[in-house]
N, C-alpha and C. Protein backbone atom coordinates (compact mmCIF):
# COMPACT_ATOMS: atom_id res chain seq x y z
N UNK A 1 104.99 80.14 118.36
CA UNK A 1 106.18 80.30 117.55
C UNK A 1 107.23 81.08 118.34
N UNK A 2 108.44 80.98 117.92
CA UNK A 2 109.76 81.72 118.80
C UNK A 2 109.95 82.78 118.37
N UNK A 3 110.52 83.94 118.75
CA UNK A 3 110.31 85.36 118.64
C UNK A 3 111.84 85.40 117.78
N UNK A 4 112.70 84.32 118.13
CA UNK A 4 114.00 84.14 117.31
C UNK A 4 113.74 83.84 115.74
N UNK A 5 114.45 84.39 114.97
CA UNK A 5 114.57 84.66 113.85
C UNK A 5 114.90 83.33 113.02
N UNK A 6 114.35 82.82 112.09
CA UNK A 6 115.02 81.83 111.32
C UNK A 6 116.29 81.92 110.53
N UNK A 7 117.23 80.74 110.69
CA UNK A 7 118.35 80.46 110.61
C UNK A 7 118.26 80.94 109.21
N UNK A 8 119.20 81.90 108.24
CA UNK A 8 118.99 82.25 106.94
C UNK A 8 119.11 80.93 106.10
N UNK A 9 119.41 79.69 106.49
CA UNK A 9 119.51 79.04 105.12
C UNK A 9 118.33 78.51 105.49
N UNK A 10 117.41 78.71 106.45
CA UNK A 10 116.11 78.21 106.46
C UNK A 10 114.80 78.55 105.93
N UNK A 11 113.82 77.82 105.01
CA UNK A 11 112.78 78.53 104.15
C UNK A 11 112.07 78.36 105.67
N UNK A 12 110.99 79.65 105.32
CA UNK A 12 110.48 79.86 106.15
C UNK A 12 109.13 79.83 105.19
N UNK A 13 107.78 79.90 105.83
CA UNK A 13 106.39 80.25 105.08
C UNK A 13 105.83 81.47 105.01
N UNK A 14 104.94 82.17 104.40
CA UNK A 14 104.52 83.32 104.36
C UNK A 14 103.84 83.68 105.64
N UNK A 15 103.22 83.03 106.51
CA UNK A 15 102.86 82.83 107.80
C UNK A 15 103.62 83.16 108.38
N UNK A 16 105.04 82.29 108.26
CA UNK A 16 105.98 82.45 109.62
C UNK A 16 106.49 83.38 108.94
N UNK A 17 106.94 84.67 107.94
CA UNK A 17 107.55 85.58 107.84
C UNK A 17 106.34 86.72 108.36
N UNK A 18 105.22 86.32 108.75
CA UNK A 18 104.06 87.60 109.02
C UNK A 18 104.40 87.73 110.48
N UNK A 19 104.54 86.34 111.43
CA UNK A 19 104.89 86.09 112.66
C UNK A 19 105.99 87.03 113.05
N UNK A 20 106.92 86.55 111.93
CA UNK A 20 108.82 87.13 112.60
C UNK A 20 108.18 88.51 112.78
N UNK A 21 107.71 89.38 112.04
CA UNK A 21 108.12 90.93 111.24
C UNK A 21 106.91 91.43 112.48
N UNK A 22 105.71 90.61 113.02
CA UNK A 22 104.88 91.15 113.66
C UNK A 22 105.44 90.95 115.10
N UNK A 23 106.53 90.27 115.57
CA UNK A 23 107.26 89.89 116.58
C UNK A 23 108.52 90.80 116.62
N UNK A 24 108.94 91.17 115.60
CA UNK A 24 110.00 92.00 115.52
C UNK A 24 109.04 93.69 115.57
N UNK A 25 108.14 94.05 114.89
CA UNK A 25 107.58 95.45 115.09
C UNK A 25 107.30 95.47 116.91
N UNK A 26 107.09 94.14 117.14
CA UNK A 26 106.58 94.96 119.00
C UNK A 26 107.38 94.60 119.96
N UNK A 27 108.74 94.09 119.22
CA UNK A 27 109.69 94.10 120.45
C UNK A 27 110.77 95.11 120.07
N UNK A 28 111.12 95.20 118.89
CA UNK A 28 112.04 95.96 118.44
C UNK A 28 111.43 97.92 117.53
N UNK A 29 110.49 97.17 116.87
CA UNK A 29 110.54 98.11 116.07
C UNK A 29 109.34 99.36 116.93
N UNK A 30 108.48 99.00 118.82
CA UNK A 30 107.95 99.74 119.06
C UNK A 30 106.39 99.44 119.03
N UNK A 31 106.19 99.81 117.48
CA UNK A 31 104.75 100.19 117.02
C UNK A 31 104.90 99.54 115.29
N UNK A 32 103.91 99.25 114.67
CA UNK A 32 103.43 99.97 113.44
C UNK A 32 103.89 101.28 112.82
N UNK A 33 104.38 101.38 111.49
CA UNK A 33 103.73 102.86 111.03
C UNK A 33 102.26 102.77 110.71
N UNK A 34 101.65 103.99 110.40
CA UNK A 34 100.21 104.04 110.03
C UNK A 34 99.94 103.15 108.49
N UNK A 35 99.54 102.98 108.32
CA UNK A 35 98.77 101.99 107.23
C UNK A 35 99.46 102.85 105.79
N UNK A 36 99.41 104.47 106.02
CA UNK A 36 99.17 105.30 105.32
C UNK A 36 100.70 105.17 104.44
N UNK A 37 101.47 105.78 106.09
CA UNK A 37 102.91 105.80 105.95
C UNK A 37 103.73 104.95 105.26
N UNK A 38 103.19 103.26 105.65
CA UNK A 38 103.34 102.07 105.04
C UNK A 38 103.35 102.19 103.50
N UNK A 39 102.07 102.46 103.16
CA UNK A 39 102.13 102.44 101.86
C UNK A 39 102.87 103.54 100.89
N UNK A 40 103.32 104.81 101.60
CA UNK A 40 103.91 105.29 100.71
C UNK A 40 105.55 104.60 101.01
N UNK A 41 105.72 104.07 102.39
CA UNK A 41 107.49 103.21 102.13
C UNK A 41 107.18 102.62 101.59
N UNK A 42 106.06 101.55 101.24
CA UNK A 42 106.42 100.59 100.20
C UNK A 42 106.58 100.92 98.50
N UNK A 43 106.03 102.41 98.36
CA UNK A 43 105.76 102.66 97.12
C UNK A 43 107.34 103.42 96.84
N UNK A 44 107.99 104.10 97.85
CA UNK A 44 109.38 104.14 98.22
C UNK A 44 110.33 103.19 97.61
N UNK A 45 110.21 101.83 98.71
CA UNK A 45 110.91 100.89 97.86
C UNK A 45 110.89 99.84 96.94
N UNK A 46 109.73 99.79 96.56
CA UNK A 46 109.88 99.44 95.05
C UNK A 46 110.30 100.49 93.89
N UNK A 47 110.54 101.74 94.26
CA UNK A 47 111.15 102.56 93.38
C UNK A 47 112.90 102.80 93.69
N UNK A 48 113.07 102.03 94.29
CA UNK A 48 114.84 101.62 94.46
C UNK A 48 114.86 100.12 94.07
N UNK A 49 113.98 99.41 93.91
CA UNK A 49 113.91 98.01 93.42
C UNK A 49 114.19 98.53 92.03
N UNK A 50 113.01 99.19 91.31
CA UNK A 50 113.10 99.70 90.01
C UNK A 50 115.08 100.43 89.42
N UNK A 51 114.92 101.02 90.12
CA UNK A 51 116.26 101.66 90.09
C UNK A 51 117.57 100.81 89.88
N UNK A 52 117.96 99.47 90.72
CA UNK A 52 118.90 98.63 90.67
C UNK A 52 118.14 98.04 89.55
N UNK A 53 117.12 97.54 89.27
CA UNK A 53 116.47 96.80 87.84
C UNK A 53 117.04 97.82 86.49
N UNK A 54 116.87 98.80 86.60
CA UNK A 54 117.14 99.57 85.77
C UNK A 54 118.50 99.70 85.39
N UNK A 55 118.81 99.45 86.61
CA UNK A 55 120.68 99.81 86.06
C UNK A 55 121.56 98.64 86.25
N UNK A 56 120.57 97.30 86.55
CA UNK A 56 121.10 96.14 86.09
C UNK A 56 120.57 95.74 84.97
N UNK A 57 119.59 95.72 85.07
CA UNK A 57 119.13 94.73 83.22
C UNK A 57 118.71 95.99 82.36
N UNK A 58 118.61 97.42 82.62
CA UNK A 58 118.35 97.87 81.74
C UNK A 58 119.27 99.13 81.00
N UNK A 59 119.25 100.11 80.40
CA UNK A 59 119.92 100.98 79.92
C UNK A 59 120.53 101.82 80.61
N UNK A 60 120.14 102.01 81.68
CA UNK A 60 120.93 103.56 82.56
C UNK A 60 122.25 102.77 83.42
N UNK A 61 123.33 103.81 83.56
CA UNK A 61 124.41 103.11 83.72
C UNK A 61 124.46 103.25 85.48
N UNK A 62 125.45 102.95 86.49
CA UNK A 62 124.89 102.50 87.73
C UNK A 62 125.76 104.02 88.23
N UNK A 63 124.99 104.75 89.04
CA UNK A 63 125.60 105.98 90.01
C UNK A 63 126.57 105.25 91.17
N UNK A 64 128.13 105.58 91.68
CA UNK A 64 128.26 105.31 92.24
C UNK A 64 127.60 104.95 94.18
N UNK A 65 126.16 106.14 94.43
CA UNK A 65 125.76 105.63 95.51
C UNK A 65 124.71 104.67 95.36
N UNK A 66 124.95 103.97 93.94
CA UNK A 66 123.66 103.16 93.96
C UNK A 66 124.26 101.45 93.65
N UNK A 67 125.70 101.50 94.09
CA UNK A 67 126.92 100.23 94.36
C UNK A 67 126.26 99.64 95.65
N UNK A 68 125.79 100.73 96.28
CA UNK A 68 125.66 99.59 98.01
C UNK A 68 124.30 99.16 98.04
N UNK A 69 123.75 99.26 96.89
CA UNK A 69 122.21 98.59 96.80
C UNK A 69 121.98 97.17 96.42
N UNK A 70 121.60 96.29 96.74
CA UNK A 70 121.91 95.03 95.98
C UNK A 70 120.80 94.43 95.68
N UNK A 71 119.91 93.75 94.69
CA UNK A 71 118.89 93.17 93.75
C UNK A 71 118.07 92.95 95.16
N UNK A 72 118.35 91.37 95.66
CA UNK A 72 118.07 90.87 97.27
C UNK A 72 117.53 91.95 97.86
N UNK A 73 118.30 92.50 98.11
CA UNK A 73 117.91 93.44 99.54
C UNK A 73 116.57 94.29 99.32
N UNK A 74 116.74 94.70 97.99
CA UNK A 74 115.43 95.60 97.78
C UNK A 74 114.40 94.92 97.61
N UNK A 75 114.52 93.34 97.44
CA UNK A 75 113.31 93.18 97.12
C UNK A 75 112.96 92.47 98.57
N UNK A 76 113.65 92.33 99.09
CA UNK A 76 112.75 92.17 100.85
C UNK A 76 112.83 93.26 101.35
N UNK A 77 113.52 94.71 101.07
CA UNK A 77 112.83 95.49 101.60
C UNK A 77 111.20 96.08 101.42
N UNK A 78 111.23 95.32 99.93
CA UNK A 78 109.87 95.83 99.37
C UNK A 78 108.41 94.48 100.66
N UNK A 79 109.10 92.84 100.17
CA UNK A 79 108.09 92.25 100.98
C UNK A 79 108.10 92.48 102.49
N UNK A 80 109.29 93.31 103.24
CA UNK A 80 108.52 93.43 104.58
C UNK A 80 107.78 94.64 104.51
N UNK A 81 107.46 95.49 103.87
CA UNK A 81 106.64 96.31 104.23
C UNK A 81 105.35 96.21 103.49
N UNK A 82 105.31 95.25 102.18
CA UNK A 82 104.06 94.45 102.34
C UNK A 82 103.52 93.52 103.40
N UNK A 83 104.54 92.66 104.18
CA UNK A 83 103.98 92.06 104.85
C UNK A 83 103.65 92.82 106.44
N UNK A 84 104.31 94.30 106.76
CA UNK A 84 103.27 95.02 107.73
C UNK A 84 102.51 94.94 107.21
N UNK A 85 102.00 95.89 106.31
CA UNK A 85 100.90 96.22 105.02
C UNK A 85 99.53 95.23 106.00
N UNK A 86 99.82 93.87 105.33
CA UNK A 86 99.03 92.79 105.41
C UNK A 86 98.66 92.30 107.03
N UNK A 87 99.89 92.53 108.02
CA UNK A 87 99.70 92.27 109.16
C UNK A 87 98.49 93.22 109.91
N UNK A 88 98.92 94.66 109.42
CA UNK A 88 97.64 96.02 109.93
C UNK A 88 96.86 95.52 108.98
N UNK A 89 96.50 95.42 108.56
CA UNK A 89 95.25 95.05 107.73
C UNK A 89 94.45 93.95 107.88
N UNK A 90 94.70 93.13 108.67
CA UNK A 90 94.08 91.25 108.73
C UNK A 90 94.17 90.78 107.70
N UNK A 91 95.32 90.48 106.42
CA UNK A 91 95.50 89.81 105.07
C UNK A 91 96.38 88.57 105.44
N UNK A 92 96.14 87.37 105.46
CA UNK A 92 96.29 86.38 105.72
C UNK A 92 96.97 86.26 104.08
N UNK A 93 98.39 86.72 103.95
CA UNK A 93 98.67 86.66 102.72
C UNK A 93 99.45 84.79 102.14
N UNK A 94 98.90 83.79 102.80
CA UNK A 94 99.14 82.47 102.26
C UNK A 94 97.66 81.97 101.72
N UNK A 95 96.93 82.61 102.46
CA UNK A 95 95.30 82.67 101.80
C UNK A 95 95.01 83.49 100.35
N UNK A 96 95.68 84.65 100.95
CA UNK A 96 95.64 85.37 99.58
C UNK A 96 96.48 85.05 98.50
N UNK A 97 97.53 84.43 98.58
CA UNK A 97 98.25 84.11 97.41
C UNK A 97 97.55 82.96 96.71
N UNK A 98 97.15 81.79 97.68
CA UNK A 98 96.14 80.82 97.04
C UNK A 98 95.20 81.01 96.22
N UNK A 99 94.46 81.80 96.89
CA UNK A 99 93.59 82.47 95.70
C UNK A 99 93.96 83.44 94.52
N UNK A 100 94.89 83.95 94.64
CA UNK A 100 95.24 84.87 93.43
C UNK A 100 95.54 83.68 92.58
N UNK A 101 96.60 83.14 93.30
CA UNK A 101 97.06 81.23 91.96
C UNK A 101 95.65 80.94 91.30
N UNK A 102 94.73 80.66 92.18
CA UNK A 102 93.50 80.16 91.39
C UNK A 102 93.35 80.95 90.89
N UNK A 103 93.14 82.26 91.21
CA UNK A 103 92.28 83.09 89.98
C UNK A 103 92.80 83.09 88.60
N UNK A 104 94.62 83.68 88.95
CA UNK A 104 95.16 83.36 87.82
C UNK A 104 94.71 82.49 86.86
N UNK A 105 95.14 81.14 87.71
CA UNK A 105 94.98 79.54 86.70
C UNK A 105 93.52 80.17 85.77
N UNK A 106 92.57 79.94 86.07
CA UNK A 106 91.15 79.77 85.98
C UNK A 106 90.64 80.99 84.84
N UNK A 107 91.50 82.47 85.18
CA UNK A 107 91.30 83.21 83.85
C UNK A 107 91.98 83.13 83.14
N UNK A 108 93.88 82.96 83.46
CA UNK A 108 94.42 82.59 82.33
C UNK A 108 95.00 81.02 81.95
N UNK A 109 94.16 80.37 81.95
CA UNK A 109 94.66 78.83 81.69
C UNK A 109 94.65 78.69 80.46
N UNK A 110 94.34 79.54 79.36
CA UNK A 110 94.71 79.43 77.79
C UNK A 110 95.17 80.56 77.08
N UNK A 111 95.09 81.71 77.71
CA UNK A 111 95.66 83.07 77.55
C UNK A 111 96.92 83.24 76.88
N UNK A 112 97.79 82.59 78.01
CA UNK A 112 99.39 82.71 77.36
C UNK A 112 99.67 81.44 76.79
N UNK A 113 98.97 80.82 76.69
CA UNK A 113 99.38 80.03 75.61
C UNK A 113 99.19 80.20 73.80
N UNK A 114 97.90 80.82 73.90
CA UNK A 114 97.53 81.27 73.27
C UNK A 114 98.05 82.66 72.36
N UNK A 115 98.81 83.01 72.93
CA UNK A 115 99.52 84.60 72.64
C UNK A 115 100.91 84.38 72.21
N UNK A 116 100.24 84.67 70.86
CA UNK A 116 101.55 84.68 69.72
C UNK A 116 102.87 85.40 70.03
N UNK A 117 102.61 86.69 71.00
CA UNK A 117 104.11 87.11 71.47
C UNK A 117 104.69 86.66 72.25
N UNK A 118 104.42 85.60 73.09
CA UNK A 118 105.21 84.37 73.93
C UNK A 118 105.55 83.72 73.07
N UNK A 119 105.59 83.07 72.13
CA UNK A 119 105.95 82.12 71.58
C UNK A 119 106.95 82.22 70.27
């Protein structure tokens, strides 16, 4: 695969976004953080994901330094540092999503249908 970045209007696969980000940490970004570190940035930014959620769809009104944040951005800031996450770790996360789909399907294939507060 090419160490060049896909064209943004191009879908890319969960594979080839593990490729880019593991091609971009060892030419650009150096190193890895520790596994450790990782997980508390990611626990970081999903709590600025939360934050623009909050003060877009929900009750709290928006702080002006929280204008240069935008929905998008936080939430790929959140999947690249799942997808280090997964890269230090050996998580083949197109494997793993497959299987979570199945598991899903398979425990809840009558669940929400079934559940009177969906409906």
């Amino acid at each position: 695969m090419s160490n060049q970045p896909s064209h943004p209007t191009e879908s890319i696969t969960l594979s080839q976004a593990q490729e880019q980000v593991d091609q971009w940490i060892k030419t650009i970004g150096v190193r890895y953080f520790s596994e450790l570190t990782n997980m508390a940035l990611l626990t970081e930014e999903v709590g600025e994901l939360a934050r623009i959620m909050a003060r877009t769809y929900g009750d709290q009104s928006f702080k002006k330094s929280d204008l240069e944040h935008h929905l998008a951005d936080e939430m790929a800031d959140v999947l690249w540092v799942l997808i280090c996450l997964a890269n230090q770790t050996g998580v083949d996360l197109t494997e793993a999503f497959k299987q979570n789909m199945e598991k899903k399907t398979q425990r809840d294939s009558q669940r929400h249908l079934q559940n009177t507060k969906l409906q």
